[in-house]
PDB file of N, CA and C in Angstrom:
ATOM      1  N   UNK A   1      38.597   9.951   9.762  1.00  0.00           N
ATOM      2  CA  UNK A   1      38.244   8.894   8.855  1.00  0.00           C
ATOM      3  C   UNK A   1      37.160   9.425   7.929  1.00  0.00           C
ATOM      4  N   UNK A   2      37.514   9.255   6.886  1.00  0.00           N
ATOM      5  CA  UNK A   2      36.589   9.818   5.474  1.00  0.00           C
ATOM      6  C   UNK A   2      35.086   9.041   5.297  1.00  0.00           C
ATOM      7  N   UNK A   3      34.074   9.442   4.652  1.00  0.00           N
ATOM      8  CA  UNK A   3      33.000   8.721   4.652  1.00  0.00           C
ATOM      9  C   UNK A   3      33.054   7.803   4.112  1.00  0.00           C
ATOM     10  N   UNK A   4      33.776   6.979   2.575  1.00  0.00           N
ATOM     11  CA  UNK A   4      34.423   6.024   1.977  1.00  0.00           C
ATOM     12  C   UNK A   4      35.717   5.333   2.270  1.00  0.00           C
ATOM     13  N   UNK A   5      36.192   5.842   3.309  1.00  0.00           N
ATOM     14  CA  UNK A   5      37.721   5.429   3.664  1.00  0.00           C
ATOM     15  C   UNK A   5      36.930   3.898   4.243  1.00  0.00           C
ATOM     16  N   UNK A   6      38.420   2.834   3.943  1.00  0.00           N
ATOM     17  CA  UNK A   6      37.879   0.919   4.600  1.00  0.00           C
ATOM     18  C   UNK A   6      38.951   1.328   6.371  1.00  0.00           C
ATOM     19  N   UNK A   7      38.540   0.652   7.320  1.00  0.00           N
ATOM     20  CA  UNK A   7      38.609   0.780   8.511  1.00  0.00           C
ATOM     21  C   UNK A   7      40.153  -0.058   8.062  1.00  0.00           C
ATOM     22  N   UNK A   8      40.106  -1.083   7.405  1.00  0.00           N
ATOM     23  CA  UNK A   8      41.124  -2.029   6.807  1.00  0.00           C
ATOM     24  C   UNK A   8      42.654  -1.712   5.724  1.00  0.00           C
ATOM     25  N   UNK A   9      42.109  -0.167   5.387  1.00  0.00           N
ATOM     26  CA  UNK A   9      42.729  -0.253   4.460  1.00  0.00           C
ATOM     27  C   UNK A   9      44.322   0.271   5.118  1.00  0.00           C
ATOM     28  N   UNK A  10      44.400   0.572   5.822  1.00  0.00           N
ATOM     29  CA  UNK A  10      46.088   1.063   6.068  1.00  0.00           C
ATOM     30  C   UNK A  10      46.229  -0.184   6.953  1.00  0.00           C
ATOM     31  N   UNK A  11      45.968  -2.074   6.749  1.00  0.00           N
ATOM     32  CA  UNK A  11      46.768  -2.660   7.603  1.00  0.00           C
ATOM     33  C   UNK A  11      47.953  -3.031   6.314  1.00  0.00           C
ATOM     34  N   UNK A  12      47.528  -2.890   5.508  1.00  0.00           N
ATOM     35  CA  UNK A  12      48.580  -3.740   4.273  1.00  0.00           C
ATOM     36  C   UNK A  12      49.877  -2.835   3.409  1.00  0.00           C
ATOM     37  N   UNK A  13      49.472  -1.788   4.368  1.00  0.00           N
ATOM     38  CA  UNK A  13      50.554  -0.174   4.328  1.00  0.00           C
ATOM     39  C   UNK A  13      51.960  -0.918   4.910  1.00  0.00           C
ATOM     40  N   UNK A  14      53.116  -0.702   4.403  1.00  0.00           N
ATOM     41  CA  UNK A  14      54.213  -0.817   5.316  1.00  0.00           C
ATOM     42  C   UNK A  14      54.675   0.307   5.893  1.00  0.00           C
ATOM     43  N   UNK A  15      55.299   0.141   7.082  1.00  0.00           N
ATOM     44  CA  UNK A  15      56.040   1.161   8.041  1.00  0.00           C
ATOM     45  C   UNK A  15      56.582   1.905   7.149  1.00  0.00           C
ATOM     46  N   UNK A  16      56.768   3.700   7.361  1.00  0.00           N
ATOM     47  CA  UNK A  16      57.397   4.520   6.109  1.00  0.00           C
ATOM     48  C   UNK A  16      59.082   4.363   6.643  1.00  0.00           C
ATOM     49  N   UNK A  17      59.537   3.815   5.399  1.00  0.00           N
ATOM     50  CA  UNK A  17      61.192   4.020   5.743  1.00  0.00           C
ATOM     51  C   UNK A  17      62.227   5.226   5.704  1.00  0.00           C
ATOM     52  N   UNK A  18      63.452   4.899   6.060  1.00  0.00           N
ATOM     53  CA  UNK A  18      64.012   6.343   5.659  1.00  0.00           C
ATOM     54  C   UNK A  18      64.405   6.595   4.238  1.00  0.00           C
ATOM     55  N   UNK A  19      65.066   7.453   4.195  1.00  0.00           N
ATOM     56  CA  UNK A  19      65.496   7.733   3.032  1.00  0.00           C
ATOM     57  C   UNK A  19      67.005   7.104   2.246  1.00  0.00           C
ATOM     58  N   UNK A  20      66.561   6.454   1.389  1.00  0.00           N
ATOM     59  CA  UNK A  20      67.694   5.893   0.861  1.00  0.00           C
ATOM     60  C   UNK A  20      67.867   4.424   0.981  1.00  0.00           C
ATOM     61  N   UNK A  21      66.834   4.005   1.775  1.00  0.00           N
ATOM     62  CA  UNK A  21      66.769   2.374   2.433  1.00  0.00           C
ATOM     63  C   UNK A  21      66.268   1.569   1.365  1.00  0.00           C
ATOM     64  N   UNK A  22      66.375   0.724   1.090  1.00  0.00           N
ATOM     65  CA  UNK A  22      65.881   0.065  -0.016  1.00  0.00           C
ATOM     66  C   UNK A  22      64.292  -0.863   0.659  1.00  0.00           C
ATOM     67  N   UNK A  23      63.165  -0.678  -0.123  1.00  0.00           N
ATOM     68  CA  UNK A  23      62.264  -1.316   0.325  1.00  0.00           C
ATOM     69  C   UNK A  23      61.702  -2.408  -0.919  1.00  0.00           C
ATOM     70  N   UNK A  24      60.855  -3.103   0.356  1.00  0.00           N
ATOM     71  CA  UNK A  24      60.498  -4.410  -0.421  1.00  0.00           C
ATOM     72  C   UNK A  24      59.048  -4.330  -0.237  1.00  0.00           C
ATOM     73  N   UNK A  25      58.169  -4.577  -1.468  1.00  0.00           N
ATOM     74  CA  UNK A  25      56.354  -4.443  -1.025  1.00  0.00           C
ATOM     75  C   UNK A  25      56.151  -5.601  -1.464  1.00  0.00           C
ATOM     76  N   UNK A  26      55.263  -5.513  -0.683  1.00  0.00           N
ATOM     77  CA  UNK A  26      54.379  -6.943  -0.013  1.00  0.00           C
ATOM     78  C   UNK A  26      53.469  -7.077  -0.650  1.00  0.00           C
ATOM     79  N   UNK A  27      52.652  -7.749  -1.195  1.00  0.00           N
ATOM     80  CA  UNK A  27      51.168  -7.517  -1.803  1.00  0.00           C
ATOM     81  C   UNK A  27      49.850  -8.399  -1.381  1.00  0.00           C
ATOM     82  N   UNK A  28      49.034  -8.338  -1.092  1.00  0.00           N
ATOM     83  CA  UNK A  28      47.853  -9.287  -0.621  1.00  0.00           C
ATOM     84  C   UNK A  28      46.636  -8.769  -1.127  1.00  0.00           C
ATOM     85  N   UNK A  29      46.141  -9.777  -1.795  1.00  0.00           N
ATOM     86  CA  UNK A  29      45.087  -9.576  -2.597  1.00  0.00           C
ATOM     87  C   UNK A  29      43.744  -9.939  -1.612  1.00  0.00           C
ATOM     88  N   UNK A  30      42.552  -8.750  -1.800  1.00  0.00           N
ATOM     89  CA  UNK A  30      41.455  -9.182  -1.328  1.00  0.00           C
ATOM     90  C   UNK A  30      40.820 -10.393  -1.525  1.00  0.00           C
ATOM     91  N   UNK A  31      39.792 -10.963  -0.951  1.00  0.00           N
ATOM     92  CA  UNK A  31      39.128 -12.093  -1.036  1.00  0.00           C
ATOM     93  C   UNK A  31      38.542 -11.764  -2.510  1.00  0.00           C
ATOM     94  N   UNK A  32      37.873 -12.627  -2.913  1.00  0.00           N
ATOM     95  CA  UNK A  32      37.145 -12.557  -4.397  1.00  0.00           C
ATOM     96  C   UNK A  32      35.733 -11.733  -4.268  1.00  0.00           C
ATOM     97  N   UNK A  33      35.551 -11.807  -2.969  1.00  0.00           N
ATOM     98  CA  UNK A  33      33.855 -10.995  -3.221  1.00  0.00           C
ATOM     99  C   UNK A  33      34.276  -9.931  -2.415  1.00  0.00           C
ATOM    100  N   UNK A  34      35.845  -9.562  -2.378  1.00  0.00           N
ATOM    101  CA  UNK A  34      35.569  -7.982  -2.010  1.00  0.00           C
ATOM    102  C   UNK A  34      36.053  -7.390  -0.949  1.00  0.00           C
ATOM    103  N   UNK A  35      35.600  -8.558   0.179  1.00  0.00           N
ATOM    104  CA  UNK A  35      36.449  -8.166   1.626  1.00  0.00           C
ATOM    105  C   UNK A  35      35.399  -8.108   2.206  1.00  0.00           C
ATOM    106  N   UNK A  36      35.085  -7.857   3.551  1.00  0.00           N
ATOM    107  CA  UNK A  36      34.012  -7.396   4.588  1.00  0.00           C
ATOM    108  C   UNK A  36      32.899  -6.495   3.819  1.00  0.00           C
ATOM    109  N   UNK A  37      33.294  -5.523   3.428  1.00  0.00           N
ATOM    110  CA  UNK A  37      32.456  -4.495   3.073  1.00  0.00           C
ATOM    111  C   UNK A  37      30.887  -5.510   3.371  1.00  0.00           C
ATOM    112  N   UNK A  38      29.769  -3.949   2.672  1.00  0.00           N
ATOM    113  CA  UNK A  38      28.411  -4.183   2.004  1.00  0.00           C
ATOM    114  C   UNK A  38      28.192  -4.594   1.294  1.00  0.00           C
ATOM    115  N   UNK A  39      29.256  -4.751  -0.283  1.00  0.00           N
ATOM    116  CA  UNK A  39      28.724  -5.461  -1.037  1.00  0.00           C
ATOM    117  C   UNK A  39      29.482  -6.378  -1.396  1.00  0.00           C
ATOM    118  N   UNK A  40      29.887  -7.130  -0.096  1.00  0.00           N
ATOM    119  CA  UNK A  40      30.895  -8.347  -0.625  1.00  0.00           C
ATOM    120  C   UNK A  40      29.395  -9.393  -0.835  1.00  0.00           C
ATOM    121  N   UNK A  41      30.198 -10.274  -1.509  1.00  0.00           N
ATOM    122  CA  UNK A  41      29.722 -11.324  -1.862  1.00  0.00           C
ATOM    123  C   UNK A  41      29.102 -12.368  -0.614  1.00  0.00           C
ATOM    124  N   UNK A  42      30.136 -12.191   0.121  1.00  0.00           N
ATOM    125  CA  UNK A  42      29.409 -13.065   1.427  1.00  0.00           C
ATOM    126  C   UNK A  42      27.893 -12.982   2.380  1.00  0.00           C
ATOM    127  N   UNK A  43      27.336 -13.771   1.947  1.00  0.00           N
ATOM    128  CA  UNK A  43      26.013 -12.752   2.529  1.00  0.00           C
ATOM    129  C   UNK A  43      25.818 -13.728   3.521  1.00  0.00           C
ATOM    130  N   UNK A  44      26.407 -14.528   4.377  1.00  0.00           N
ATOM    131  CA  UNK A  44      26.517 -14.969   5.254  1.00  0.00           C
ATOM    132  C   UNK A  44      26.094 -14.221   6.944  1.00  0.00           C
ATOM    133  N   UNK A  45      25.127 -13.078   7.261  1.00  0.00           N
ATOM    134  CA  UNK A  45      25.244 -12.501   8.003  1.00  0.00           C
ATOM    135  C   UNK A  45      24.528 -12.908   9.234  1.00  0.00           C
ATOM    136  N   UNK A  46      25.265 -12.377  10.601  1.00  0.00           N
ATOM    137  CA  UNK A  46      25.110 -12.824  11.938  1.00  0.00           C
ATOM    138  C   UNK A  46      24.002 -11.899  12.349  1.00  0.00           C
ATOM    139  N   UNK A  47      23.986 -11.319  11.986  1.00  0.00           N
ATOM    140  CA  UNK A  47      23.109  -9.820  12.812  1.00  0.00           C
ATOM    141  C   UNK A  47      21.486 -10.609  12.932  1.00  0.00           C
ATOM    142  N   UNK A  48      21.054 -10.836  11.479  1.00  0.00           N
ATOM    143  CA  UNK A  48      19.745 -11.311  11.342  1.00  0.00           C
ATOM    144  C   UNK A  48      19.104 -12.386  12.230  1.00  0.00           C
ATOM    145  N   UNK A  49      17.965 -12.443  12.788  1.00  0.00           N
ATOM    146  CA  UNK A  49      17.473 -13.626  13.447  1.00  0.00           C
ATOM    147  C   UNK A  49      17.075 -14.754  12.659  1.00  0.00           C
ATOM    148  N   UNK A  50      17.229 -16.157  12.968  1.00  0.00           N
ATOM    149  CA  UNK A  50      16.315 -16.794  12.070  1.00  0.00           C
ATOM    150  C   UNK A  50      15.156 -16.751  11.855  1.00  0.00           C
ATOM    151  N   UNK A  51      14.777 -17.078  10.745  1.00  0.00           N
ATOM    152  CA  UNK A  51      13.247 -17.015  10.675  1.00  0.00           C
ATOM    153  C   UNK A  51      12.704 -18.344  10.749  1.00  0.00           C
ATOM    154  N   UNK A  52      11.646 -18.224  10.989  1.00  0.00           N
ATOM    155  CA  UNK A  52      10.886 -19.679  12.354  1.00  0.00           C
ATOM    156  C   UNK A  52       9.988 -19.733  10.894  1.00  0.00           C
ATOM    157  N   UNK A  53      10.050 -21.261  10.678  1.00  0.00           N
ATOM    158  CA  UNK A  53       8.950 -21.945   9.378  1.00  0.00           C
ATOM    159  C   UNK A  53       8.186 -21.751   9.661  1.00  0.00           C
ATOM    160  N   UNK A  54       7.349 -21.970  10.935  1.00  0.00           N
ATOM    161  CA  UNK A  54       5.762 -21.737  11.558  1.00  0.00           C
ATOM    162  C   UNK A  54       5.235 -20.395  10.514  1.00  0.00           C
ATOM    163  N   UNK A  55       5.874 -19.455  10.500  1.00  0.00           N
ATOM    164  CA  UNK A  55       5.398 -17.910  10.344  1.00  0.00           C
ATOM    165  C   UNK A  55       5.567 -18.343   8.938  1.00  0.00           C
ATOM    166  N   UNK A  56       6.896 -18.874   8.664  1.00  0.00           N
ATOM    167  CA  UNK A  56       6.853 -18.298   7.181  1.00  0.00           C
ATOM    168  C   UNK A  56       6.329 -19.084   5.424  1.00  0.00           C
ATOM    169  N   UNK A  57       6.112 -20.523   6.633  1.00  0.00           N
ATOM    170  CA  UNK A  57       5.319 -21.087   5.394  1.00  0.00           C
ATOM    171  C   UNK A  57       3.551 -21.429   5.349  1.00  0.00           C
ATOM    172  N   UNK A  58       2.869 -20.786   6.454  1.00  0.00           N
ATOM    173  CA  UNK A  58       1.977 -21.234   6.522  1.00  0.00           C
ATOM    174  C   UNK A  58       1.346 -19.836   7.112  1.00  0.00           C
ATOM    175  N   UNK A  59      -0.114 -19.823   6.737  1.00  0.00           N
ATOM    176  CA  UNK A  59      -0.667 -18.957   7.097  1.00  0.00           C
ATOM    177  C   UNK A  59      -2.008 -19.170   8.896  1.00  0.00           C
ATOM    178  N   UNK A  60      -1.712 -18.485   9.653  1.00  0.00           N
ATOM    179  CA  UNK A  60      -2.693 -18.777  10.457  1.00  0.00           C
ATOM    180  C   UNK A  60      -3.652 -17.176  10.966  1.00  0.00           C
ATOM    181  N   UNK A  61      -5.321 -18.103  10.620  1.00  0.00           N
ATOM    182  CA  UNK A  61      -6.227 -17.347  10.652  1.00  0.00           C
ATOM    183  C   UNK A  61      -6.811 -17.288  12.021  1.00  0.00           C
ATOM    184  N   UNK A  62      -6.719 -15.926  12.195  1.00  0.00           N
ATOM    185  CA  UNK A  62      -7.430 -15.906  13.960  1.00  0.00           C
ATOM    186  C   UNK A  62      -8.384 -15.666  13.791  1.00  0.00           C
ATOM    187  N   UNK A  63      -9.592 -16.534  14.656  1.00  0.00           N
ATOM    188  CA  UNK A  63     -10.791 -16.538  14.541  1.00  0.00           C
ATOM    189  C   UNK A  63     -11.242 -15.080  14.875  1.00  0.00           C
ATOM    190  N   UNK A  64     -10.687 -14.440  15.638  1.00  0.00           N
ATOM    191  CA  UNK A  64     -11.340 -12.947  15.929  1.00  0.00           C
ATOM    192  C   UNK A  64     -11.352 -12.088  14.601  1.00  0.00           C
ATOM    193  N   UNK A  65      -9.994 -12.502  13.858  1.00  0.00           N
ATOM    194  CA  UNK A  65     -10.053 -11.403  12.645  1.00  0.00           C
ATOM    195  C   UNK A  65     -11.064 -11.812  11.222  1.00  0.00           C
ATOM    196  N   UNK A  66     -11.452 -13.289  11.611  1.00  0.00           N
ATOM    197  CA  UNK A  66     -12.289 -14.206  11.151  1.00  0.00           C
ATOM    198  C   UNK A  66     -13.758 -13.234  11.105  1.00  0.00           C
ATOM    199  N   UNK A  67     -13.849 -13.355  12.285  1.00  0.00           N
ATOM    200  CA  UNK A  67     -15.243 -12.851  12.487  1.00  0.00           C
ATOM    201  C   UNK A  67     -15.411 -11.399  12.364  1.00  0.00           C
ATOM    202  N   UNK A  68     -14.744 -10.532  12.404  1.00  0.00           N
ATOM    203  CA  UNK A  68     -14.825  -9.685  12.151  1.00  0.00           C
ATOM    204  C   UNK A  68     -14.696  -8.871  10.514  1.00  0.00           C
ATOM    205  N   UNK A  69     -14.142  -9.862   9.801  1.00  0.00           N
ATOM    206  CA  UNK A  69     -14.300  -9.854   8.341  1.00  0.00           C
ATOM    207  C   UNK A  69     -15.617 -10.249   7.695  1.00  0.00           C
ATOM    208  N   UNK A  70     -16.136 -11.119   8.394  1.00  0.00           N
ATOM    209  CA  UNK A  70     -17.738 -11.216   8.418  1.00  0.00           C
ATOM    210  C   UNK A  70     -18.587 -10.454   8.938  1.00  0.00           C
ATOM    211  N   UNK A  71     -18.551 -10.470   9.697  1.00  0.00           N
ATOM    212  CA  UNK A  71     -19.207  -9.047  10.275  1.00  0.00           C
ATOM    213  C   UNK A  71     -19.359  -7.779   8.813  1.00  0.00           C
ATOM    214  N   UNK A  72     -17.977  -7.523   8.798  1.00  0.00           N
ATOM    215  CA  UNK A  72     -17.677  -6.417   7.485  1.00  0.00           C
ATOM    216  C   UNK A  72     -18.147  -6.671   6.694  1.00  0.00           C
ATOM    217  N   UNK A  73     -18.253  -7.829   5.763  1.00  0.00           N
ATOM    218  CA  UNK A  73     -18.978  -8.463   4.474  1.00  0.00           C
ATOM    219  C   UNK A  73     -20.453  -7.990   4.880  1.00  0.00           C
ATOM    220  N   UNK A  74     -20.912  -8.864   5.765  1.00  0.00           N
ATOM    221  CA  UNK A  74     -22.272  -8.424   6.607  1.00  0.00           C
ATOM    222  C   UNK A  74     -22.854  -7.271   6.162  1.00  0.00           C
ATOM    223  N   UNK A  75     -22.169  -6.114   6.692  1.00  0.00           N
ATOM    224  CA  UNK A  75     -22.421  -4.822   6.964  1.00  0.00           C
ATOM    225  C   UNK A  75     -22.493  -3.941   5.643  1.00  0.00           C
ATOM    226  N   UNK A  76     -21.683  -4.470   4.552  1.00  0.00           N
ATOM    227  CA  UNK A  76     -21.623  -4.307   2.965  1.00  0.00           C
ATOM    228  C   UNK A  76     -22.351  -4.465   2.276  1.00  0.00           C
ATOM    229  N   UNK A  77     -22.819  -5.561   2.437  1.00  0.00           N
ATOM    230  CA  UNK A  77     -23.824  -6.309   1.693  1.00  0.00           C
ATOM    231  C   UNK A  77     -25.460  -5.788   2.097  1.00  0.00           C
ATOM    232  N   UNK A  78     -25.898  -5.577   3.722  1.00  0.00           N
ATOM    233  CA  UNK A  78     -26.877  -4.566   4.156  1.00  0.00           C
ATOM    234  C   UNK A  78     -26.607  -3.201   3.417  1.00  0.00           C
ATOM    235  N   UNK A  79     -26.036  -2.849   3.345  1.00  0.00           N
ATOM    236  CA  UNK A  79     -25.303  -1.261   3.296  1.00  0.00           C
ATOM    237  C   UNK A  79     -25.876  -1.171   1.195  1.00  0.00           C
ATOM    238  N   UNK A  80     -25.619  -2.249   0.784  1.00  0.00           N
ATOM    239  CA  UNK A  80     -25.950  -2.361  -0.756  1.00  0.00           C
ATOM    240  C   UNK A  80     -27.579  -2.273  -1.152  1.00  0.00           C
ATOM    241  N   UNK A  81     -27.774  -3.322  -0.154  1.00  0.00           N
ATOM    242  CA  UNK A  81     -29.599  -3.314  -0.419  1.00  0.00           C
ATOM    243  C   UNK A  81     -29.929  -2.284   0.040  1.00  0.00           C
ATOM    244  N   UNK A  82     -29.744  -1.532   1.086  1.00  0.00           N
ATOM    245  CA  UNK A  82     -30.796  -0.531   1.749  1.00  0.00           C
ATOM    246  C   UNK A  82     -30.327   0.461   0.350  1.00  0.00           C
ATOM    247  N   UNK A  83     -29.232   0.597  -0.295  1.00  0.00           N
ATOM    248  CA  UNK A  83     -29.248   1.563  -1.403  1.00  0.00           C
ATOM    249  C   UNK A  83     -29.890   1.149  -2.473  1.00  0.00           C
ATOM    250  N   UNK A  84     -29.928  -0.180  -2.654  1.00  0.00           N
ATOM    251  CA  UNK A  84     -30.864  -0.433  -4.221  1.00  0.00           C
ATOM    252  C   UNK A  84     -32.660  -0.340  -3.459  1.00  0.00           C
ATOM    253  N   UNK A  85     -32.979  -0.291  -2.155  1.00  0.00           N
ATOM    254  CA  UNK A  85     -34.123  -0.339  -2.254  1.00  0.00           C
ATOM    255  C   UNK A  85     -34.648   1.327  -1.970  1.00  0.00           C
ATOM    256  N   UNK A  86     -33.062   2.699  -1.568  1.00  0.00           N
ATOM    257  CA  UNK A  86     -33.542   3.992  -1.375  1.00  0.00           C
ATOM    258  C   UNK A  86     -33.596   4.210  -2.985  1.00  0.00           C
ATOM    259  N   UNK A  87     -32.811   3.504  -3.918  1.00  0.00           N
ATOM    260  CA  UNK A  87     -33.173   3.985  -5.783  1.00  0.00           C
ATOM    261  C   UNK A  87     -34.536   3.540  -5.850  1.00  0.00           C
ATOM    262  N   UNK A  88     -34.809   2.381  -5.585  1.00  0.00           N
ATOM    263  CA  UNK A  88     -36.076   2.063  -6.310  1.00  0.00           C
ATOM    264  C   UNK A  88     -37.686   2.934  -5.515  1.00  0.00           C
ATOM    265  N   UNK A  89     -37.345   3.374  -4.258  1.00  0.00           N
ATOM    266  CA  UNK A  89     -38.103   3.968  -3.860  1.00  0.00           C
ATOM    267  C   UNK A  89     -37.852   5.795  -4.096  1.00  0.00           C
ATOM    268  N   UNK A  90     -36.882   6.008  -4.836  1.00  0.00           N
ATOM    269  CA  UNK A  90     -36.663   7.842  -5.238  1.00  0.00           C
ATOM    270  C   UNK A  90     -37.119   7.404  -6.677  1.00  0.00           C
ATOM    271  N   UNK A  91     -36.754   6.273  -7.214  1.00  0.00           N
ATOM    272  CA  UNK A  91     -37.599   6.191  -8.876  1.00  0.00           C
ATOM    273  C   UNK A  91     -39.132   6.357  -8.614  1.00  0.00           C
ATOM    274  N   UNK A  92     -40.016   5.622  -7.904  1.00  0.00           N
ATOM    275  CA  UNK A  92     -41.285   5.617  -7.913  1.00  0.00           C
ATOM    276  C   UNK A  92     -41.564   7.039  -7.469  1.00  0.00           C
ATOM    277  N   UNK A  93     -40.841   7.577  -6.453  1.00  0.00           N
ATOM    278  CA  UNK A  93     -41.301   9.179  -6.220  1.00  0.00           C
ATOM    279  C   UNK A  93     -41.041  10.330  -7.313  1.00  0.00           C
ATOM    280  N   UNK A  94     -40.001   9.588  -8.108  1.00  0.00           N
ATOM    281  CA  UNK A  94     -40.153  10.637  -9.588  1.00  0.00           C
ATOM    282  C   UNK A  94     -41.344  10.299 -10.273  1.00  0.00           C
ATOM    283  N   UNK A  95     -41.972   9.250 -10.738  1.00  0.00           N
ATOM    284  CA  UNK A  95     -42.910   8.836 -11.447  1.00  0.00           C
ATOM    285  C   UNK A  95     -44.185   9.241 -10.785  1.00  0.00           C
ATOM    286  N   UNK A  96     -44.564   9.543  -9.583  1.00  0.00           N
ATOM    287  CA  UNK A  96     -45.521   9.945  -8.952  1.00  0.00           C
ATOM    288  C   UNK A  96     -45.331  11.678  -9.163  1.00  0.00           C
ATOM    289  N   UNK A  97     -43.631  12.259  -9.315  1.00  0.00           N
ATOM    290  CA  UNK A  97     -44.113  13.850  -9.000  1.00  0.00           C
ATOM    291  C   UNK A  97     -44.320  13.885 -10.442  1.00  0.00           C
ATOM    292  N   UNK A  98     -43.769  13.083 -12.078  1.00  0.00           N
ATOM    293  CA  UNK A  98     -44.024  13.393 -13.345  1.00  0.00           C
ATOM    294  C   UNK A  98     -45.764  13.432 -12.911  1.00  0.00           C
ATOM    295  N   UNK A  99     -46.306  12.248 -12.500  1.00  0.00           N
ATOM    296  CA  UNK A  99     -48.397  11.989 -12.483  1.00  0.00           C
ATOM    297  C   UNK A  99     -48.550  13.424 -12.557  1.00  0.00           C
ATOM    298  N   UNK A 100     -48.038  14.093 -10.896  1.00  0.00           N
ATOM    299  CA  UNK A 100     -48.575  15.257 -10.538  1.00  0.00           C
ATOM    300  C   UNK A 100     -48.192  16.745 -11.456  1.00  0.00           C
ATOM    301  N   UNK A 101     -47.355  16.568 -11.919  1.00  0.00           N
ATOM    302  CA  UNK A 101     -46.692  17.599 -13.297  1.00  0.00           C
ATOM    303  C   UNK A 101     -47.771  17.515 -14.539  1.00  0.00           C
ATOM    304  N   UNK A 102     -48.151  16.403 -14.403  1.00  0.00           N
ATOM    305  CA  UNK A 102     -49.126  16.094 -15.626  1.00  0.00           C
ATOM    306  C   UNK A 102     -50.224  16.809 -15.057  1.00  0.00           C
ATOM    307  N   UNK A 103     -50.876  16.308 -14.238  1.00  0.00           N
ATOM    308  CA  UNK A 103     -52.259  16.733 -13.806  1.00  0.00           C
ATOM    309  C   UNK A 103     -52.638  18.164 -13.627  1.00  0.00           C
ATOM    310  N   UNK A 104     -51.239  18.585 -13.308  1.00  0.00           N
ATOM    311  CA  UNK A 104     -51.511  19.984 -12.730  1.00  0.00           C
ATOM    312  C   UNK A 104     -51.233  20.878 -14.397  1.00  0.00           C
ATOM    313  N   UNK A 105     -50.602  20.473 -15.105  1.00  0.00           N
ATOM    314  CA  UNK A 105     -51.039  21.575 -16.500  1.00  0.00           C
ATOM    315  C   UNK A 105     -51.945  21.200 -17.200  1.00  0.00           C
ATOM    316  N   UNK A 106     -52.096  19.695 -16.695  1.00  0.00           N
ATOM    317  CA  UNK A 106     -54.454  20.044 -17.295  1.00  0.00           C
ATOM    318  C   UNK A 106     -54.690  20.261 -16.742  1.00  0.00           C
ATOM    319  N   UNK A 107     -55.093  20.754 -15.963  1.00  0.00           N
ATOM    320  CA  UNK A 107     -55.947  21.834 -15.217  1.00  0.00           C
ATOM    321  C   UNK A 107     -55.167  22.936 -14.932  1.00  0.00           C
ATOM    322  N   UNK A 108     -54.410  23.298 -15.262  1.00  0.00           N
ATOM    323  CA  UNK A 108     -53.867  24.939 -15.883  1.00  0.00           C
ATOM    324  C   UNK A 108     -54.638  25.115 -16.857  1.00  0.00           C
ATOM    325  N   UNK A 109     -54.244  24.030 -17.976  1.00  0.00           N
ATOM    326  CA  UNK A 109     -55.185  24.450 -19.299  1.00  0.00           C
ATOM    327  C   UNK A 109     -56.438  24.527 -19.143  1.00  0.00           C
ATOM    328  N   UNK A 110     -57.462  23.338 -18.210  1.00  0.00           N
ATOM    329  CA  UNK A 110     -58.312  23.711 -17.879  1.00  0.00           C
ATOM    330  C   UNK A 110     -58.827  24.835 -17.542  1.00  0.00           C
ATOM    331  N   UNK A 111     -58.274  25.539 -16.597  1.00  0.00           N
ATOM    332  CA  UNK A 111     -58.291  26.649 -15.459  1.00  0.00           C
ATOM    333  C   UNK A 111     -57.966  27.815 -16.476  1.00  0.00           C
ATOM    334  N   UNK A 112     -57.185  27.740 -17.873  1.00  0.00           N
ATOM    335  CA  UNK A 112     -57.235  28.884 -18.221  1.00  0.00           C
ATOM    336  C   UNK A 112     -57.940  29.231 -19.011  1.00  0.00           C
ATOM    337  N   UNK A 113     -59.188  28.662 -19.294  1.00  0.00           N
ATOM    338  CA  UNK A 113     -60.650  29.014 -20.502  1.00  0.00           C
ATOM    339  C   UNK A 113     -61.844  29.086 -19.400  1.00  0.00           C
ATOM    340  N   UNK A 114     -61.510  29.062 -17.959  1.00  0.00           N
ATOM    341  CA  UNK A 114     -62.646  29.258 -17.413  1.00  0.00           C
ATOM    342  C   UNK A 114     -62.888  31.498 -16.904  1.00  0.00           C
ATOM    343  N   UNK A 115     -64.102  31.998 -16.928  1.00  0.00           N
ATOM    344  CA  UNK A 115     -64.316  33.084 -17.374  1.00  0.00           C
ATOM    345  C   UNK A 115     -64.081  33.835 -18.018  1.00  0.00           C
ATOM    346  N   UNK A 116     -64.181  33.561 -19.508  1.00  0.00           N
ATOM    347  CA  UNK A 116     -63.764  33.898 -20.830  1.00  0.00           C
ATOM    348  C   UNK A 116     -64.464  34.962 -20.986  1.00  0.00           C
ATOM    349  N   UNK A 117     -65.797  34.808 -21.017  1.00  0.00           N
ATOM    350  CA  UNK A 117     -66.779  35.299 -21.746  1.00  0.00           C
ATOM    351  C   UNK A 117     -67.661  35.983 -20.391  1.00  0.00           C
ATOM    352  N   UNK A 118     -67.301  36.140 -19.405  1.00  0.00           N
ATOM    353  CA  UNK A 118     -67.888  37.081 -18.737  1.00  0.00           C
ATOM    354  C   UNK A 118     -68.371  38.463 -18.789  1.00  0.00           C
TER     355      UNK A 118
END
């Protein structure tokens, strides 16, 4: 049996006659959507389970996954501040090492007119 061959298709075959016999063909037309196949029209299928309304029109929230989405928000929202308060505390430590950048090339300049004239 071929990979496209119908399991159906040699019932509407007649018996091969002999030679010289006069034959008569029969004809029967498929259903309109096709026949059994995959892409008949009938989508009527047994295989599938029903599906239960409970599940499929309504949503239900379990308190465990509840709380644990809070929790997460929680943990996000900590996780945000402790970073806006490590910026605002690495900004003030730049502005304190610029002070010390300052101070220290006046008194380079300072430091470099002292024993001139020795």
């Amino acid at each position: 049996m071929g990979l496209f061959s119908n399991k159906h298709a040699n019932q509407n075959v007649p018996p091969a006659q002999p030679t010289g016999a006069t034959t008569v063909t029969t004809t029967s037309s498929t259903p309109a959507g096709g026949g059994p196949g995959f892409f008949s029209k009938n989508k009527h299928r047994t295989n599938s389970p029903p599906v239960e309304p409970a599940t499929h029109n309504k949503q239900v929230v379990n308190p465990i996954l509840l709380q644990a989405l809070l929790r997460a928000r929680t943990a996000v929202n900590e996780a945000r501040a402790e970073i806006a308060a490590l910026q605002r505390e690495a900004e003030a430590e730049a502005r304190a090492a610029k002070e010390k950048q300052r101070v220290a090339r006046s008194y380079s300049k300072a430091g470099g007119k002292l024993g001139r004239y020795n």
